[in-house]
Protein backbone atom coordinates (compact mmCIF):
# COMPACT_ATOMS: atom_id res chain seq x y z
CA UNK A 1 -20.64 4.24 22.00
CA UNK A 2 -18.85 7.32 23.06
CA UNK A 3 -19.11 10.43 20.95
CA UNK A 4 -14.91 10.22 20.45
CA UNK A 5 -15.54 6.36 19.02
CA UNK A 6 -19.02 7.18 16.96
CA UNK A 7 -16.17 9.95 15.30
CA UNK A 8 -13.53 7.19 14.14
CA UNK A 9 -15.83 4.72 13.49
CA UNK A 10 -16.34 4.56 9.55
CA UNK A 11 -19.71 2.20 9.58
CA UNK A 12 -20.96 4.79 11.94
CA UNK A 13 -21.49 7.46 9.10
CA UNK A 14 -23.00 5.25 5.59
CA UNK A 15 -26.01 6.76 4.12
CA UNK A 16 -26.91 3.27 2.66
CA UNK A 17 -29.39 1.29 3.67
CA UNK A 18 -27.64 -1.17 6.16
CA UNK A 19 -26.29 -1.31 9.44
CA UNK A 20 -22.78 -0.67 10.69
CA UNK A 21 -22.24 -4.24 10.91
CA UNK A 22 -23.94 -5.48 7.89
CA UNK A 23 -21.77 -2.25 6.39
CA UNK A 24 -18.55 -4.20 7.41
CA UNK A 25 -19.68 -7.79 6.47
CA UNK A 26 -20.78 -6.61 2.81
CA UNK A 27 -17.09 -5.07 2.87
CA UNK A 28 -15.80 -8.65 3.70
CA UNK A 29 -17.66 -10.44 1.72
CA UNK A 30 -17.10 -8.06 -1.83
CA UNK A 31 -13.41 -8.28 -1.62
CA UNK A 32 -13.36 -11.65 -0.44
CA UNK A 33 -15.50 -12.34 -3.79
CA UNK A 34 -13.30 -10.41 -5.52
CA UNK A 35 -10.19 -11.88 -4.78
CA UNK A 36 -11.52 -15.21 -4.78
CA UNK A 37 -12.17 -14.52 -8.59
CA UNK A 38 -8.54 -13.54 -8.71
CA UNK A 39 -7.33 -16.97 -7.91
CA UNK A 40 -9.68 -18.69 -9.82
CA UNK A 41 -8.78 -16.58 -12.95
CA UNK A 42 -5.25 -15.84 -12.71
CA UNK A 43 -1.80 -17.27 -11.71
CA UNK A 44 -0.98 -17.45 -8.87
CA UNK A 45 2.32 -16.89 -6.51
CA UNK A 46 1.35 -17.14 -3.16
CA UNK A 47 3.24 -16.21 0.26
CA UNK A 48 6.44 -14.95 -0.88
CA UNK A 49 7.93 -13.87 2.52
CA UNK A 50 9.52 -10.62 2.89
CA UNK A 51 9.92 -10.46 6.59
CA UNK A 52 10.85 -11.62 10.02
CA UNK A 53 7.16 -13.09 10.91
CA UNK A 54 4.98 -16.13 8.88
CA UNK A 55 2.09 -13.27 8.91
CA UNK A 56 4.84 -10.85 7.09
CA UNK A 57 3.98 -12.25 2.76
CA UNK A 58 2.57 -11.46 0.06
CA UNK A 59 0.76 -13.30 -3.26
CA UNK A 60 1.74 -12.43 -6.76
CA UNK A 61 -0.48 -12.41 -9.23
CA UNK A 62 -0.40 -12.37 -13.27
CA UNK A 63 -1.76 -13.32 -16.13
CA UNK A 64 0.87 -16.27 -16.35
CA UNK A 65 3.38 -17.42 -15.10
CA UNK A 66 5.89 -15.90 -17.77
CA UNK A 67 5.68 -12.18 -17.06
CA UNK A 68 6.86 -9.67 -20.13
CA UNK A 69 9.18 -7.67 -19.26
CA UNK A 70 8.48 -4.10 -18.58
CA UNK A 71 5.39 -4.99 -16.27
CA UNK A 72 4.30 -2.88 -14.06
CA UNK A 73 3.65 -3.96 -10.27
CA UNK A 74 0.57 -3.08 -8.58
CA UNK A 75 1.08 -3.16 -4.82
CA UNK A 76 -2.40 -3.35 -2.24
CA UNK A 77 -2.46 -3.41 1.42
CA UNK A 78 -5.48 -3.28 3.03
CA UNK A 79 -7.13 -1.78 5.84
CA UNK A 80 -9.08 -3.34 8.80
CA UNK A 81 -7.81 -0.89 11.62
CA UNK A 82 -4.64 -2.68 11.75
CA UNK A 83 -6.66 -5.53 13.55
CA UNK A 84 -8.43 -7.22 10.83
CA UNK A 85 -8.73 -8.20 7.11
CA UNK A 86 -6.00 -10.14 5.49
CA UNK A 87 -4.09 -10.86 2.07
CA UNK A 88 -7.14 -13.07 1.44
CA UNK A 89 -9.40 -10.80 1.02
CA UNK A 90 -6.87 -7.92 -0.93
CA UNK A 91 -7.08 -9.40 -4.45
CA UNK A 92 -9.82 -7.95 -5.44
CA UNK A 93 -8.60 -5.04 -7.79
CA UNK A 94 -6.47 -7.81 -9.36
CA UNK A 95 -8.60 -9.31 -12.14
CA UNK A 96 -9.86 -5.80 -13.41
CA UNK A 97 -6.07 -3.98 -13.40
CA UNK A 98 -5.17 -7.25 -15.01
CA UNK A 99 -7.46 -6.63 -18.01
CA UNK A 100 -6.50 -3.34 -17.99
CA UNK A 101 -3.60 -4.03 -20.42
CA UNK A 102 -2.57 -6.34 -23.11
CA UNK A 103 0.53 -7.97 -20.48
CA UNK A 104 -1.05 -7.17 -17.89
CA UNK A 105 0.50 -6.28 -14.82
CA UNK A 106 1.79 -8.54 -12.04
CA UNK A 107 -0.66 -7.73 -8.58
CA UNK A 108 0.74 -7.80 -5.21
CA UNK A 109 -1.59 -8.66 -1.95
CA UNK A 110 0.35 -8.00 1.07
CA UNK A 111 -0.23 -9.68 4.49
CA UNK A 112 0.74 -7.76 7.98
CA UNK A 113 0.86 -8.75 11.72
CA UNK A 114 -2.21 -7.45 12.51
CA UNK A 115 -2.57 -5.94 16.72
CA UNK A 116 -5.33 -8.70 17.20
CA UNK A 117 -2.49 -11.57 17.17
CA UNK A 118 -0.57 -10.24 20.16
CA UNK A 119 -0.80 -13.18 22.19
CA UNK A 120 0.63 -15.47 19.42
CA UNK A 121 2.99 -12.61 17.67
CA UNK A 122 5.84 -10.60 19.13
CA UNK A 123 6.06 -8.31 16.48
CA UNK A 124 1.93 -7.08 17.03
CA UNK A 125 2.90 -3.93 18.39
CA UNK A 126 2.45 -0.51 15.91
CA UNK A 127 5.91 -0.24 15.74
CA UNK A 128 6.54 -3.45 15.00
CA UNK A 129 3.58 -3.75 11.86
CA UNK A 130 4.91 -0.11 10.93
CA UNK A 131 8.51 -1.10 10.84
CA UNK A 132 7.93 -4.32 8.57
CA UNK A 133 7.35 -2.05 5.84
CA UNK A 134 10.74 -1.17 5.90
CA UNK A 135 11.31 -4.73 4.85
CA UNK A 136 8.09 -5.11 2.68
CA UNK A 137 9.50 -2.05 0.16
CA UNK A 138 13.16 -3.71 0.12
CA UNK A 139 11.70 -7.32 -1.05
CA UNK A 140 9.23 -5.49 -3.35
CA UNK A 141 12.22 -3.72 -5.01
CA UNK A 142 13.90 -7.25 -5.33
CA UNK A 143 11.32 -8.98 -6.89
CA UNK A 144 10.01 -6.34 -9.37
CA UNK A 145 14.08 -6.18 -10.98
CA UNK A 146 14.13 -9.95 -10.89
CA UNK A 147 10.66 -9.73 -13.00
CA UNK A 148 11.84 -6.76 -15.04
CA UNK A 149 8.61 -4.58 -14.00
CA UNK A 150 8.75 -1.10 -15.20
CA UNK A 151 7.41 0.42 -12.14
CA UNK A 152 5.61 0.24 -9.07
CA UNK A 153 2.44 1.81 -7.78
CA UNK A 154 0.74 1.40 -4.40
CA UNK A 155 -2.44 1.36 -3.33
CA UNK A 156 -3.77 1.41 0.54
CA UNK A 157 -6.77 1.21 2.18
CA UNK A 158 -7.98 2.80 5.93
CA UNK A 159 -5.28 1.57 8.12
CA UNK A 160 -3.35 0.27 4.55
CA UNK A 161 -2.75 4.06 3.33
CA UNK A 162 -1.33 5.07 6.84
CA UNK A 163 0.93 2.04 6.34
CA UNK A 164 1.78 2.87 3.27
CA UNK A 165 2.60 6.78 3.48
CA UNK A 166 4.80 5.50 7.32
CA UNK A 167 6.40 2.98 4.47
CA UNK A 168 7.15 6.06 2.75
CA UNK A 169 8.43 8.25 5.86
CA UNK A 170 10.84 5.82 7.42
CA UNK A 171 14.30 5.83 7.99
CA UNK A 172 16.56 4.64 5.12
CA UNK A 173 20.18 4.64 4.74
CA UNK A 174 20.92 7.63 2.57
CA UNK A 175 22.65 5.40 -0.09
CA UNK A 176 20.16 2.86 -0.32
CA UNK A 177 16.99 5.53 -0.87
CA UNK A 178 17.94 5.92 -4.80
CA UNK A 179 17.65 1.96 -5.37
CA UNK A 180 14.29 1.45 -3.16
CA UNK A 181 12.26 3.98 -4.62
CA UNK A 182 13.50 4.63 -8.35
CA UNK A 183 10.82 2.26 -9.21
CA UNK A 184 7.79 3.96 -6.84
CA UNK A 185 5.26 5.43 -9.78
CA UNK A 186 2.16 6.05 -7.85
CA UNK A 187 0.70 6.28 -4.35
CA UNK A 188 -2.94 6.09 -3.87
CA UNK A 189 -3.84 6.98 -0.02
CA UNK A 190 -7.34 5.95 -0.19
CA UNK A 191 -9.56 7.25 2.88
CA UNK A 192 -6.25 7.07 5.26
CA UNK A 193 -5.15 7.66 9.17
CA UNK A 194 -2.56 9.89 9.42
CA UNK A 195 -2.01 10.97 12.93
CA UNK A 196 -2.49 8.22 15.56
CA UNK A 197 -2.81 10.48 18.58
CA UNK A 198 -6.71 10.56 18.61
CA UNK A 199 -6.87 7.07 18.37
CA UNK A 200 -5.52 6.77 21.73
CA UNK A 201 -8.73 8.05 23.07
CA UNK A 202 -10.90 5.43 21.44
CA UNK A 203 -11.91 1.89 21.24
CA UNK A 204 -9.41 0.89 18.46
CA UNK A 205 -6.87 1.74 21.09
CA UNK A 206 -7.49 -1.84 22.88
CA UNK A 207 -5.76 -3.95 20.83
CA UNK A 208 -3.08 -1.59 19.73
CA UNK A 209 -2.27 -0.27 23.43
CA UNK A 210 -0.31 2.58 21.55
CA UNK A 211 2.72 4.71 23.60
CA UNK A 212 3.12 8.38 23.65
CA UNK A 213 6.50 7.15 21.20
CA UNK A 214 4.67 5.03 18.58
CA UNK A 215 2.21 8.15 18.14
CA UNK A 216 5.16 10.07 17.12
CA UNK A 217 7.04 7.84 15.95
CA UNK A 218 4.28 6.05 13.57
CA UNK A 219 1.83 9.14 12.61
CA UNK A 220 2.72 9.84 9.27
CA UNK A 221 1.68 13.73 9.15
CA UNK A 222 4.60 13.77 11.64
CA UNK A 223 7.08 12.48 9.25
CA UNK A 224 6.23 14.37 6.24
CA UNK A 225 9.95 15.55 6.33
CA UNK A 226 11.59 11.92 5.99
CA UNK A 227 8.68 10.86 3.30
CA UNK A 228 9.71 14.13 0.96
CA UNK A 229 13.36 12.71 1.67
CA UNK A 230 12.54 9.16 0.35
CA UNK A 231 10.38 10.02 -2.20
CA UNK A 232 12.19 12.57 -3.86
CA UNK A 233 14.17 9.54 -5.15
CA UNK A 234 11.12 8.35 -7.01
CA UNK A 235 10.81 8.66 -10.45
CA UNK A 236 8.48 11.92 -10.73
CA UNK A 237 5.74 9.70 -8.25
CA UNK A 238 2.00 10.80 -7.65
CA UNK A 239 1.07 10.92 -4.26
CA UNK A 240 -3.13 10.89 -4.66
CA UNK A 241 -5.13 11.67 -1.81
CA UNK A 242 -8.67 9.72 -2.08
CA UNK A 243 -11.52 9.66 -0.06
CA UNK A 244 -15.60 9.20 -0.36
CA UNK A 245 -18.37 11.80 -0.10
CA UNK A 246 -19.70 9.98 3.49
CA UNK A 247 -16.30 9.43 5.06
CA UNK A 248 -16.80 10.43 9.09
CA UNK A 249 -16.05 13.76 9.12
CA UNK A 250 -12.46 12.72 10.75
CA UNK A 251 -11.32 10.29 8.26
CA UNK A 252 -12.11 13.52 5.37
CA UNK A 253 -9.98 16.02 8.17
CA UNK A 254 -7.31 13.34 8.01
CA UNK A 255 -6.93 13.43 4.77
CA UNK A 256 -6.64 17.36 4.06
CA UNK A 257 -4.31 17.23 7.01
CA UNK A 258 -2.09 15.26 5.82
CA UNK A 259 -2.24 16.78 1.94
CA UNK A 260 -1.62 20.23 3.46
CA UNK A 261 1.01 18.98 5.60
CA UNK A 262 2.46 17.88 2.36
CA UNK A 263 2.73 20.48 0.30
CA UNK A 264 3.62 22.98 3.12
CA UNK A 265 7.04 21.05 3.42
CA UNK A 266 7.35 20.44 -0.11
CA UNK A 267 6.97 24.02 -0.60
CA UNK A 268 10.04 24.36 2.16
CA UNK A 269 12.59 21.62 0.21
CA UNK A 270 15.07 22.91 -1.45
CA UNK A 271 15.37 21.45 -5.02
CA UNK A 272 12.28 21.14 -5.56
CA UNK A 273 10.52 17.39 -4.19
CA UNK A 274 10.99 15.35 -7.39
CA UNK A 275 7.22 13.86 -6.65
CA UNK A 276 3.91 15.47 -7.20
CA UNK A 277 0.75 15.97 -4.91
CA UNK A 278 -2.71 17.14 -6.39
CA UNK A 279 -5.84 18.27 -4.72
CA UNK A 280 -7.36 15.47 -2.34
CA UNK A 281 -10.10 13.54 -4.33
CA UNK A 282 -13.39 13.54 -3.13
CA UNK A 283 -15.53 10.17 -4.79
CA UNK A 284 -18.69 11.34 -4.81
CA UNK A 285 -21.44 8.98 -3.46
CA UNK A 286 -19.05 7.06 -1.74
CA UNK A 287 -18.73 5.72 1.85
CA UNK A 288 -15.13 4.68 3.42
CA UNK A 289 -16.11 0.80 2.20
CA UNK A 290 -17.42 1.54 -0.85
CA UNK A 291 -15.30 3.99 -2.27
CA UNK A 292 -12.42 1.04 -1.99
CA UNK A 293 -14.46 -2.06 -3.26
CA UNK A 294 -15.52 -0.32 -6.50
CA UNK A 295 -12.19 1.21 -6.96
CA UNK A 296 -12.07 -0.66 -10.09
CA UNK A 297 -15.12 0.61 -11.20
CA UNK A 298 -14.80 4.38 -10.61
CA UNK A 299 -12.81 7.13 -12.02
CA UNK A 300 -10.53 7.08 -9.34
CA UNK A 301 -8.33 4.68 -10.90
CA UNK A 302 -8.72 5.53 -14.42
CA UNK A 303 -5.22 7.48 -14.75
CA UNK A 304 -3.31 3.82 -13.67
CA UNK A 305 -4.03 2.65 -17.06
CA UNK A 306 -2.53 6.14 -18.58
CA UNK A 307 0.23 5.67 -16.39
CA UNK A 308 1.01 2.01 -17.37
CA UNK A 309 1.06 2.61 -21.16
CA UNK A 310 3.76 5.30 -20.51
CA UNK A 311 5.53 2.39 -18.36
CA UNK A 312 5.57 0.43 -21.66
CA UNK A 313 7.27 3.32 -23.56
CA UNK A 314 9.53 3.51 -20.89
CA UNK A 315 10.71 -0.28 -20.42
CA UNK A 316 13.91 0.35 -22.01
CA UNK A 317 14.67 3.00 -19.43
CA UNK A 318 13.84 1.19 -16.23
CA UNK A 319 13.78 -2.88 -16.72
CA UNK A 320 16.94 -3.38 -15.33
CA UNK A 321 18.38 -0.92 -12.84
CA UNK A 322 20.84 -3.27 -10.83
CA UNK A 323 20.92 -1.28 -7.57
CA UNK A 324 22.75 -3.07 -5.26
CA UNK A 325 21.53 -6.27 -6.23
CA UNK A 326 23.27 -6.41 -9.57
CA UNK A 327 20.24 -8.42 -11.01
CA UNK A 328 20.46 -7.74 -14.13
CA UNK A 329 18.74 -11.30 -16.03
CA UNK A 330 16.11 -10.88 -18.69
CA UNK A 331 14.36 -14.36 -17.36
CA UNK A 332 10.69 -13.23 -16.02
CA UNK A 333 9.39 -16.37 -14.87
CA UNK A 334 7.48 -15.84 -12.10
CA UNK A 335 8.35 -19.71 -11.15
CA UNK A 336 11.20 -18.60 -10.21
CA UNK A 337 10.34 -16.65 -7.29
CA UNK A 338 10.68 -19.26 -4.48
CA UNK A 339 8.53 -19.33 -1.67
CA UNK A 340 11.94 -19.42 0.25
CA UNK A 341 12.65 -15.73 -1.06
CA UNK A 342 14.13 -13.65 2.06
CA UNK A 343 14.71 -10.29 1.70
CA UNK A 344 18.09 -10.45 4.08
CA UNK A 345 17.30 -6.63 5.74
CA UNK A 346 21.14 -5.78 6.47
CA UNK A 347 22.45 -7.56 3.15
CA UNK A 348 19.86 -7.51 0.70
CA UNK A 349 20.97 -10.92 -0.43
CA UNK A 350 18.30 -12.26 -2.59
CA UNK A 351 18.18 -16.29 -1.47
CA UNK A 352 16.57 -18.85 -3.87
């Protein structure tokens, strides 16, 4: 292994007591447990499509079937270097932010194209996986107002938080940016890539085969302009920064990178952002696995339960903004949601 690869290579730098590939299996196998618990325990809605690919769904899950209104949605997509890892495995958080109120809250575990399925997918490409977020945030919108949720928070992982802050940074019609992130509550970037340049020059590169345009086009601390321009539309959103104590010395760069990138052009916007960014978080004792499979455990997460009970106080406020859907029924039957849902990208024509 090349110096470059040992420096992007997260198993490479765990001060436990187990190799870099037992590091990655134990990673597997806890979230797989995890979410394997969540479908044994809780209801279940599973591969709702909200793009142009089978690969592009996502499973809901509740306590029921008949979801209160003013619910909040919890959204997860996971990491895996944009070549592994699946919705299968992204549950895990599910059952424990589940408990975490008296309605609950309805979970969302998103699938992607991953670059590993290029022979088999057309859409493998970065830009391809980065632009289906585009669509993932439209059907997200559609089926959070059709369940009445409150708000939405997000939570990625690794190659999951760059996909989530590019979801944040791309281009939007200027009318249609009020309506797609109203809703957006929360961000949690946890131990996240943020400039793909340097991964060029590595081993992760093989797969993803990335062009001098996708780098600019898909690294996030590039973008930080357009994301301040979508998110400013939130509804006074937290953009946390989280990584662990034993993150490779990159993935920790990344992250201040990226948070001082952020508040340098927030500092610049006129008008003030409309969304907040605190210091970086630092879990201490954590690796880049293990600060994600005990999220539920640490104190990382311990403002989403603050931040859900002012969700309930603020039901009447937000359960049914009609956007340009005009959805405006108080019926939260999760049932309801067909697996035939298409998020029409042009439209937004909501098909049952």
């Amino acid at each position: 292994m090349t110096p470059l690869d040992k420096a992007w290579s997260p198993s490479q730098w765990i001060h436990r007591d187990l190799t870099p590939q037992e590091v990655v299996l134990n990673h597997q196998s806890v979230t797989l447990k995890g979410s394997e618990l969540a479908r044994r325990n809780l209801y279940c809605k599973a591969n709702v499509r909200y793009g142009a690919t089978a690969k592009n769904v996502f499973d809901l899950y509740t306590t029921s079937p008949n979801v209160p209104t003013g619910c909040p949605m919890v959204v997860y997509i996971h990491g895996g270097y944009w070549q592994y890892l699946s919705k299968e495995e992204s549950a895990f958080l599910a059952p424990s932010l589940n408990a975490s109120r008296p309605d609950g809250v309805v979970f969302v575990a998103v699938d992607y194209v991953l670059a590993s399925e290029k022979e088999h997918e057309e859409h493998a490409s970065m830009a391809g996986i980065y632009s289906a977020m585009q669509d993932l945030l439209r059907a997200l919108n559609v089926v959070a107002r059709k369940l009445n949720c409150s708000a939405i928070h997000f939570i990625g992982h690794s190659a999951g938080a760059h996909l989530l802050a590019g979801m944040c940074s791309l281009d939007y019609p200027s009318d249609q940016r009020p309506w797609l992130f109203k809703l957006v509550k929360s961000l949690w970037l946890v131990s996240g890539v943020y400039e793909l340049e340097p991964i060029r020059h590595t081993y992760v590169n093989e797969p993803l085969q990335l062009s001098s345009a996708e780098v600019e086009a898909c690294s996030p601390v590039r973008q930080v302009e357009k994301f301040i321009r979508n998110m400013k539309n939130s509804s006074d959103a937290v953009v946390h920064i989280v990584y662990g104590e034993f993150e490779a010395p990159t993935f920790e760069l990344e992250s201040l990178q990226y948070f001082h990138a952020l508040k340098k052009a927030m500092e610049e916007t006129t008008g003030g952002a409309g969304f907040s960014v605190p210091e970086p978080v630092k879990v201490s004792g954590r690796d880049h696995f293990d600060v994600i499979d005990d999220l539920k455990n640490n104190h990382v997460l311990e403002k989403l339960p603050k931040m859900f009970g002012e969700d309930q106080t603020a039901t009447n406020r937000t359960k049914t903004p009609t956007g340009l859907l005009g959805i405006t029924s108080q019926n939260c039957d999760l049932r309801e949601v067909s697996l035939r849902d298409v998020v029409d990208a042009s439209t937004y024509i909501f098909t049952l």
